[in-house]
PDB file of N, CA and C in Angstrom:
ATOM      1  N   UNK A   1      19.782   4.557 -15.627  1.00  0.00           N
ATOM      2  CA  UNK A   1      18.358   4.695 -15.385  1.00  0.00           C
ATOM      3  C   UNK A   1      17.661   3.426 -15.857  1.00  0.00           C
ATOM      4  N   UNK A   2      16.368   3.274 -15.559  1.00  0.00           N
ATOM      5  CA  UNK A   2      16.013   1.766 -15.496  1.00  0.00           C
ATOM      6  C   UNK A   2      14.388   1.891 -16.403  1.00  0.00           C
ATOM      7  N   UNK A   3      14.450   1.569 -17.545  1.00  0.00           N
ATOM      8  CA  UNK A   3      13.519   1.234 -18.680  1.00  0.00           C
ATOM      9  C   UNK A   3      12.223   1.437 -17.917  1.00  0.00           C
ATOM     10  N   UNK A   4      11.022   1.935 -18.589  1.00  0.00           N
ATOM     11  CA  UNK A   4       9.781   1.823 -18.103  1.00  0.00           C
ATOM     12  C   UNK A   4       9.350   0.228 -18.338  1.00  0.00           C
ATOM     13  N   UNK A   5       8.782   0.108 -17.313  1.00  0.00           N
ATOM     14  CA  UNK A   5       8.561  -1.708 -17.172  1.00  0.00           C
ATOM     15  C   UNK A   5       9.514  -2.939 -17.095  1.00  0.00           C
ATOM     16  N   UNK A   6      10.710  -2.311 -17.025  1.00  0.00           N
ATOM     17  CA  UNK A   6      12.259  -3.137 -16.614  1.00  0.00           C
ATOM     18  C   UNK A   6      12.792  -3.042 -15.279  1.00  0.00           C
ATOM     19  N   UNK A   7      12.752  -4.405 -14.915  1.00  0.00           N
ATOM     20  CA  UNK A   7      12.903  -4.814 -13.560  1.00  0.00           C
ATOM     21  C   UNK A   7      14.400  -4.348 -13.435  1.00  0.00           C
ATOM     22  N   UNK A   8      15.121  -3.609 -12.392  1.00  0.00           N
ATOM     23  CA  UNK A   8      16.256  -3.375 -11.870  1.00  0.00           C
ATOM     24  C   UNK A   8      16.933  -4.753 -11.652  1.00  0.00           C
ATOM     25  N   UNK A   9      17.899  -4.856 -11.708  1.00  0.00           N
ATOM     26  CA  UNK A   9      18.930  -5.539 -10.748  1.00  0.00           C
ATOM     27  C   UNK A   9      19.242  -5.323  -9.683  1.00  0.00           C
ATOM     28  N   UNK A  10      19.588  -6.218  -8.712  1.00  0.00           N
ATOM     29  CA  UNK A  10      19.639  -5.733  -7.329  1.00  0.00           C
ATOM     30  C   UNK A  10      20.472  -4.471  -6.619  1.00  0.00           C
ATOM     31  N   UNK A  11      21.552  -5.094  -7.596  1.00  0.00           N
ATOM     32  CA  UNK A  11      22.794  -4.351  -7.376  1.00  0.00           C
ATOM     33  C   UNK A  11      22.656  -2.450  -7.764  1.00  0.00           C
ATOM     34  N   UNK A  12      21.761  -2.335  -9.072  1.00  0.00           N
ATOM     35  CA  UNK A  12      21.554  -1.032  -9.567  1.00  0.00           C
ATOM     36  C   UNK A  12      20.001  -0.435  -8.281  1.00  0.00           C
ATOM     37  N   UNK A  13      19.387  -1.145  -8.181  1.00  0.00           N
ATOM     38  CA  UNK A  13      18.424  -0.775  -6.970  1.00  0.00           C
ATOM     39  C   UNK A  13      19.034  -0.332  -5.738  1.00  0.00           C
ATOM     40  N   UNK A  14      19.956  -1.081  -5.256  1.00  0.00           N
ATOM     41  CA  UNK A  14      20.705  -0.263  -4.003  1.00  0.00           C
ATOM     42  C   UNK A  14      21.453   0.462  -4.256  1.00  0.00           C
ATOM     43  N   UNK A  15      21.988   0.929  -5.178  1.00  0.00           N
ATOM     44  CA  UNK A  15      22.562   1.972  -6.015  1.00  0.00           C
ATOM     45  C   UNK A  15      21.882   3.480  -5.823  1.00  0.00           C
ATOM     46  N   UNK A  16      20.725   3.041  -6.526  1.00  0.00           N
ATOM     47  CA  UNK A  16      19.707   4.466  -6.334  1.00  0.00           C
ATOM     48  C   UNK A  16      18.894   4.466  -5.312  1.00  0.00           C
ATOM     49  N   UNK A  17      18.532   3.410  -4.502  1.00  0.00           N
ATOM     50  CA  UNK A  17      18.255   3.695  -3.383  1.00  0.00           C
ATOM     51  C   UNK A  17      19.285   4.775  -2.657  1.00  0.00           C
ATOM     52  N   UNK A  18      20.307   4.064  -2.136  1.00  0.00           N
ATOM     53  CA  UNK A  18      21.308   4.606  -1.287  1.00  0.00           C
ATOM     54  C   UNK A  18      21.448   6.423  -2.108  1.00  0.00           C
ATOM     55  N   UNK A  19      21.610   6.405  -3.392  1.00  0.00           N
ATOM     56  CA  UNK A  19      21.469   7.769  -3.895  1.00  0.00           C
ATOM     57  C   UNK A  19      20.861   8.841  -3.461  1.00  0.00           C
ATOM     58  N   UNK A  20      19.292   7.941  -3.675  1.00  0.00           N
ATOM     59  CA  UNK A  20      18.363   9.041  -3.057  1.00  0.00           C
ATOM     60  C   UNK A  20      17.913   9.250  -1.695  1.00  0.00           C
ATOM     61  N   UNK A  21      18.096   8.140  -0.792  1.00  0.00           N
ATOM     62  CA  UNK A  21      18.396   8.852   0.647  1.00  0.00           C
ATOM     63  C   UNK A  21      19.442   9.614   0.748  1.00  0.00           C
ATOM     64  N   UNK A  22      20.551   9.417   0.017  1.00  0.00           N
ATOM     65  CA  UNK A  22      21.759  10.561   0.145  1.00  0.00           C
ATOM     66  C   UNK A  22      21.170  12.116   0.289  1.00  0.00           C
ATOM     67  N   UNK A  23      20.786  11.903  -0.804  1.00  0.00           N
ATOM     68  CA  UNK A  23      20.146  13.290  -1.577  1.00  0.00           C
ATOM     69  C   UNK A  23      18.934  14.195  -0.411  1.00  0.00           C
ATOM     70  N   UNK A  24      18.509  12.774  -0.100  1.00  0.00           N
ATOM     71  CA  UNK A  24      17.484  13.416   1.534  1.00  0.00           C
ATOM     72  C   UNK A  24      18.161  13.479   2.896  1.00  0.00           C
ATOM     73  N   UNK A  25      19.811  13.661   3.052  1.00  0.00           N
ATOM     74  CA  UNK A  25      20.571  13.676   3.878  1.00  0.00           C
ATOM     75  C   UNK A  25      20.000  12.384   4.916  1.00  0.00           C
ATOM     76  N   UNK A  26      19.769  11.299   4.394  1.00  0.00           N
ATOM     77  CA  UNK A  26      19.656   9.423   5.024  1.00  0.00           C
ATOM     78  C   UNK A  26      20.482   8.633   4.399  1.00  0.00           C
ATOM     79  N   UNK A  27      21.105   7.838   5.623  1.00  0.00           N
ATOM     80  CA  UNK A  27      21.640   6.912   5.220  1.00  0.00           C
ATOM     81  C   UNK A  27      21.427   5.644   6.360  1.00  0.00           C
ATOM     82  N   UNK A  28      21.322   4.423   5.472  1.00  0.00           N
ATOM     83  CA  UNK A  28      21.063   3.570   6.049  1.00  0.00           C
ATOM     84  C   UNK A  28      22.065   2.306   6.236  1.00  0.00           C
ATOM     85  N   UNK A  29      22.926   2.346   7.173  1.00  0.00           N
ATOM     86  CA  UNK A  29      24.111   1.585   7.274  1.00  0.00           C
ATOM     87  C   UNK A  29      23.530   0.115   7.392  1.00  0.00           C
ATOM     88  N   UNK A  30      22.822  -0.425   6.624  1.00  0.00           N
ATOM     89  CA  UNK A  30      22.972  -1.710   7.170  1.00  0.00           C
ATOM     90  C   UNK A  30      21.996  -1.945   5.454  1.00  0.00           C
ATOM     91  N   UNK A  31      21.948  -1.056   4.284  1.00  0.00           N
ATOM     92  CA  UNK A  31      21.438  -1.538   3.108  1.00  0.00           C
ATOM     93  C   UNK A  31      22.617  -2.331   2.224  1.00  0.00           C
ATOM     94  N   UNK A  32      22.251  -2.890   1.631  1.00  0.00           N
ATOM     95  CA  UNK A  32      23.089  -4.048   1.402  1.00  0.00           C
ATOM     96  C   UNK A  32      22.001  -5.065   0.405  1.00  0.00           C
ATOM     97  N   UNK A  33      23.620  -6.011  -0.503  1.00  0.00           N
ATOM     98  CA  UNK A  33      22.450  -6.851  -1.148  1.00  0.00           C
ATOM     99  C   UNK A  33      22.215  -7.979  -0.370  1.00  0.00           C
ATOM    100  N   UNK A  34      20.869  -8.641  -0.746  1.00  0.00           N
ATOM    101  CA  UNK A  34      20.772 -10.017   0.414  1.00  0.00           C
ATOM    102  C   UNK A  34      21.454 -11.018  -0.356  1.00  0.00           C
ATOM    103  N   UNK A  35      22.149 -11.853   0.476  1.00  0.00           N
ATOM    104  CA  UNK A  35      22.952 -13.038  -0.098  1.00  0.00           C
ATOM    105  C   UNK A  35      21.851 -14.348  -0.392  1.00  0.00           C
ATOM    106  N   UNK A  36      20.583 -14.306  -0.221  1.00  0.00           N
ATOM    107  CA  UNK A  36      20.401 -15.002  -0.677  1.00  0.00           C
ATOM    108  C   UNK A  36      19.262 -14.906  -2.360  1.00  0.00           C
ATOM    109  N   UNK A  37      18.945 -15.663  -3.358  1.00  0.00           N
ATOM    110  CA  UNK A  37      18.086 -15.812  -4.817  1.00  0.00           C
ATOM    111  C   UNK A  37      16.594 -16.177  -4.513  1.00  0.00           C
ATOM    112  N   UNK A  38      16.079 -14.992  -4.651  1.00  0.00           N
ATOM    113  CA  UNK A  38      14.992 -15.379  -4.549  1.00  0.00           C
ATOM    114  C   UNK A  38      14.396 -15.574  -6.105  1.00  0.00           C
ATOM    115  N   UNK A  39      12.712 -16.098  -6.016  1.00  0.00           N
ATOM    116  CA  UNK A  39      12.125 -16.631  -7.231  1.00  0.00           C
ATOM    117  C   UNK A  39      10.860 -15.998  -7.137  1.00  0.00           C
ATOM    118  N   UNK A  40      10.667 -15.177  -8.183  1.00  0.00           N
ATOM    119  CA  UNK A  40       9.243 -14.718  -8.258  1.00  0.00           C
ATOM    120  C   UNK A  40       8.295 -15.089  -9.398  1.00  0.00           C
ATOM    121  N   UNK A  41       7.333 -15.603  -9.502  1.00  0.00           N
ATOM    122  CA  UNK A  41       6.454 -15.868 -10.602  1.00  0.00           C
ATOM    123  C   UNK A  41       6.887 -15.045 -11.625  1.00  0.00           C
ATOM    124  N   UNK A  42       6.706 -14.099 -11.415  1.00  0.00           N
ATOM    125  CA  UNK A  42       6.560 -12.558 -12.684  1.00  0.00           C
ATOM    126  C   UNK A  42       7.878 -12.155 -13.316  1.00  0.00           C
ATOM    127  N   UNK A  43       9.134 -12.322 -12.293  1.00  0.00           N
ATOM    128  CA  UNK A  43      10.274 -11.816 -12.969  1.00  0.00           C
ATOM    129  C   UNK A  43      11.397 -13.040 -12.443  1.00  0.00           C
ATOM    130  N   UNK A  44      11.120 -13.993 -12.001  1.00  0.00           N
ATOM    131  CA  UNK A  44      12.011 -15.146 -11.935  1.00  0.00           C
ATOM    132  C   UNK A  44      12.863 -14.977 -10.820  1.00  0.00           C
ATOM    133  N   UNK A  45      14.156 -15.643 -10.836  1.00  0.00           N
ATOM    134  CA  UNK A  45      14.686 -15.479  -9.306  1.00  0.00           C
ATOM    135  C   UNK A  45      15.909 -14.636  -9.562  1.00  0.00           C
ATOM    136  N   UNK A  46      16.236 -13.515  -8.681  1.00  0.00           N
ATOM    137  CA  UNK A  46      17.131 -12.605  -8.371  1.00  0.00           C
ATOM    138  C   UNK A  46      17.231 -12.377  -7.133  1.00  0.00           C
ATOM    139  N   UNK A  47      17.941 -11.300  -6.563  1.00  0.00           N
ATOM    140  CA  UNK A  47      18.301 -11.072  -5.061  1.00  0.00           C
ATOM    141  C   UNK A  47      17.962  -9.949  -5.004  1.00  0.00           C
ATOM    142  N   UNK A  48      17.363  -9.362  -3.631  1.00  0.00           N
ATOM    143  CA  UNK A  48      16.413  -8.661  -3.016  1.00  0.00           C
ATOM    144  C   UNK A  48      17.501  -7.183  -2.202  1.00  0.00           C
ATOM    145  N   UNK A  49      17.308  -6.531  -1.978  1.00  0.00           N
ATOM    146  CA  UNK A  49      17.834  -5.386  -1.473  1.00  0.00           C
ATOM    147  C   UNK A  49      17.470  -5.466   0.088  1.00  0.00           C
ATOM    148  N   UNK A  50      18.285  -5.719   0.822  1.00  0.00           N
ATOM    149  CA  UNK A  50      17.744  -5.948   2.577  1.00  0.00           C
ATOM    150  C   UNK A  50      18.886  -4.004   2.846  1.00  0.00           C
ATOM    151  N   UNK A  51      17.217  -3.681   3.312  1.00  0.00           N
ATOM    152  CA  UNK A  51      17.117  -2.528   3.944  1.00  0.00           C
ATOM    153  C   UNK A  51      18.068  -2.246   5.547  1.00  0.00           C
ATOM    154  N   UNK A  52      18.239  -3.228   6.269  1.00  0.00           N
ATOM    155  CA  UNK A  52      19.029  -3.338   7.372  1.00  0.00           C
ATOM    156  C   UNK A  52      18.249  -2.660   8.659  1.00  0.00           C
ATOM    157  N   UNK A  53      18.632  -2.345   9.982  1.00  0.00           N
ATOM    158  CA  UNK A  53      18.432  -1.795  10.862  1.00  0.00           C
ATOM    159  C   UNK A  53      18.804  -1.011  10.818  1.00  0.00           C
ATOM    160  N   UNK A  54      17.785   0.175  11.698  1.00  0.00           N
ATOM    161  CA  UNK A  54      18.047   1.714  11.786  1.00  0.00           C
ATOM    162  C   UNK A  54      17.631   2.326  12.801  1.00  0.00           C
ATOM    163  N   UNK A  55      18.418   3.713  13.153  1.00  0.00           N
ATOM    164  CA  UNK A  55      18.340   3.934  14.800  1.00  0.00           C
ATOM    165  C   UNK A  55      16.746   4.920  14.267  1.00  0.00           C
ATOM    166  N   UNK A  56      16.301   4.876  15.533  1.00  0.00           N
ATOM    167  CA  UNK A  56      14.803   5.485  15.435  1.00  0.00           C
ATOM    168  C   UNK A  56      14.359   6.753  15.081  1.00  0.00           C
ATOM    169  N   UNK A  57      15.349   7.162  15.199  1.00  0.00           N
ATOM    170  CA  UNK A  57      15.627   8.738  14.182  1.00  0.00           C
ATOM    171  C   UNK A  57      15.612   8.573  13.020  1.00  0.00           C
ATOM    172  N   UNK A  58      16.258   7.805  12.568  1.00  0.00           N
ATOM    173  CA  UNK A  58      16.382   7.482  11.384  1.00  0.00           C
ATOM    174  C   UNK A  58      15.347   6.829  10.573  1.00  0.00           C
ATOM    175  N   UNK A  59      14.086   6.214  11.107  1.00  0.00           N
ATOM    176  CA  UNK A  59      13.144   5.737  10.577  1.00  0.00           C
ATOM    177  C   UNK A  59      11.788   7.025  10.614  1.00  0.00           C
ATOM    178  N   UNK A  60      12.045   7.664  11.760  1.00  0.00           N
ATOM    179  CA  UNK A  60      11.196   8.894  11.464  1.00  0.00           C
ATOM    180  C   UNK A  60      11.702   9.902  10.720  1.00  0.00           C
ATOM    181  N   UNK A  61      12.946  10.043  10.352  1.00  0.00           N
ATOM    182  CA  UNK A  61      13.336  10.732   9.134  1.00  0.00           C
ATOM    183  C   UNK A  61      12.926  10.410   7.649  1.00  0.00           C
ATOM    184  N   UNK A  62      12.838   8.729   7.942  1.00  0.00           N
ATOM    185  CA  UNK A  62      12.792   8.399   6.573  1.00  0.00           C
ATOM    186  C   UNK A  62      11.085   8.240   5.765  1.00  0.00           C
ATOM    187  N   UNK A  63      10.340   8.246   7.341  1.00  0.00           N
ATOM    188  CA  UNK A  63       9.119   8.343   7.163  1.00  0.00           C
ATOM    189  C   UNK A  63       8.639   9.650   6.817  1.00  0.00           C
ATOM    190  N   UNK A  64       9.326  10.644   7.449  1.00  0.00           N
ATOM    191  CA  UNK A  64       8.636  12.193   6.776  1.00  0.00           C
ATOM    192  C   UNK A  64       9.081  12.285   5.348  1.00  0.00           C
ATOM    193  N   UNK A  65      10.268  11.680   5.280  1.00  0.00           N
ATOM    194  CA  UNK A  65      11.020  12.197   3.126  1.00  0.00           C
ATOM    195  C   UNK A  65       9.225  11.397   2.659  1.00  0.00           C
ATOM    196  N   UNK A  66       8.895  10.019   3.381  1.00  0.00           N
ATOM    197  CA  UNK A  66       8.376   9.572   2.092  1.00  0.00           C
ATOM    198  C   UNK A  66       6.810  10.191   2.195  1.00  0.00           C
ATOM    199  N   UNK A  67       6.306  10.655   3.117  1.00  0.00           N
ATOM    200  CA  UNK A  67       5.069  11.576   3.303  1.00  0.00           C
ATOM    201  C   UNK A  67       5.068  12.211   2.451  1.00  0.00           C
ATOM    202  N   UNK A  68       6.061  13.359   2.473  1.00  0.00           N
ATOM    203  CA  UNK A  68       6.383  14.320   2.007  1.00  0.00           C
ATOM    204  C   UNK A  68       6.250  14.101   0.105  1.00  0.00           C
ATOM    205  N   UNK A  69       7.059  13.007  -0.217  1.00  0.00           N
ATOM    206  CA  UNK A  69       6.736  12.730  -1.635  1.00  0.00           C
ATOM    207  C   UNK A  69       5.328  12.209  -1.759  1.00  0.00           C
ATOM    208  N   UNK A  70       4.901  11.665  -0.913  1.00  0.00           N
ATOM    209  CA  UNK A  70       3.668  11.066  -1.357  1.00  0.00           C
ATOM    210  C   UNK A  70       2.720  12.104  -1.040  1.00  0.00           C
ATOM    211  N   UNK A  71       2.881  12.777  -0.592  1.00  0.00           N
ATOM    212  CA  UNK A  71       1.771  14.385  -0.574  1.00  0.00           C
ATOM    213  C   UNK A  71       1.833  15.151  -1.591  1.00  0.00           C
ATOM    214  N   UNK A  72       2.718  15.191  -2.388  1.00  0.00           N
ATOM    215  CA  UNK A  72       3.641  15.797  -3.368  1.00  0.00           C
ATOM    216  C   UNK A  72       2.810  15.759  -4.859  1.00  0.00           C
TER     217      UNK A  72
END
């Protein structure tokens, strides 16, 4: 689990990503870490979680889970 105000690692972010679409019966075959370092003012440079392409079902699935929490 990841500290209040502690930036994840990439690697533990697609971790629980991929978890919790599990958990919402989604999966997104094309999440993955990005190969390339990025640099941010605030937390310096690390690598980014690329979400991938998804069939269109799959993006209106993933749009109702997050309604749904955000109505919540």
């Amino acid at each position: 689990m990841i500290a209040a105000g502690a930036a994840p690692d990439a690697t533990e972010a697609a971790h629980l990503l991929a978890s919790a679409l599990a958990d919402a019966g989604i999966c997104l075959p094309g999440l993955r870490l990005d190969p390339h370092v990025w640099d941010t003012p605030d937390e310096g440079p690390g690598r980014l979680v690329a979400l991938g392409a998804v069939h269109p079902r799959t993006a209106v699935e993933l749009a109702t889970v997050i309604r749904r929490g955000a109505a919540s």
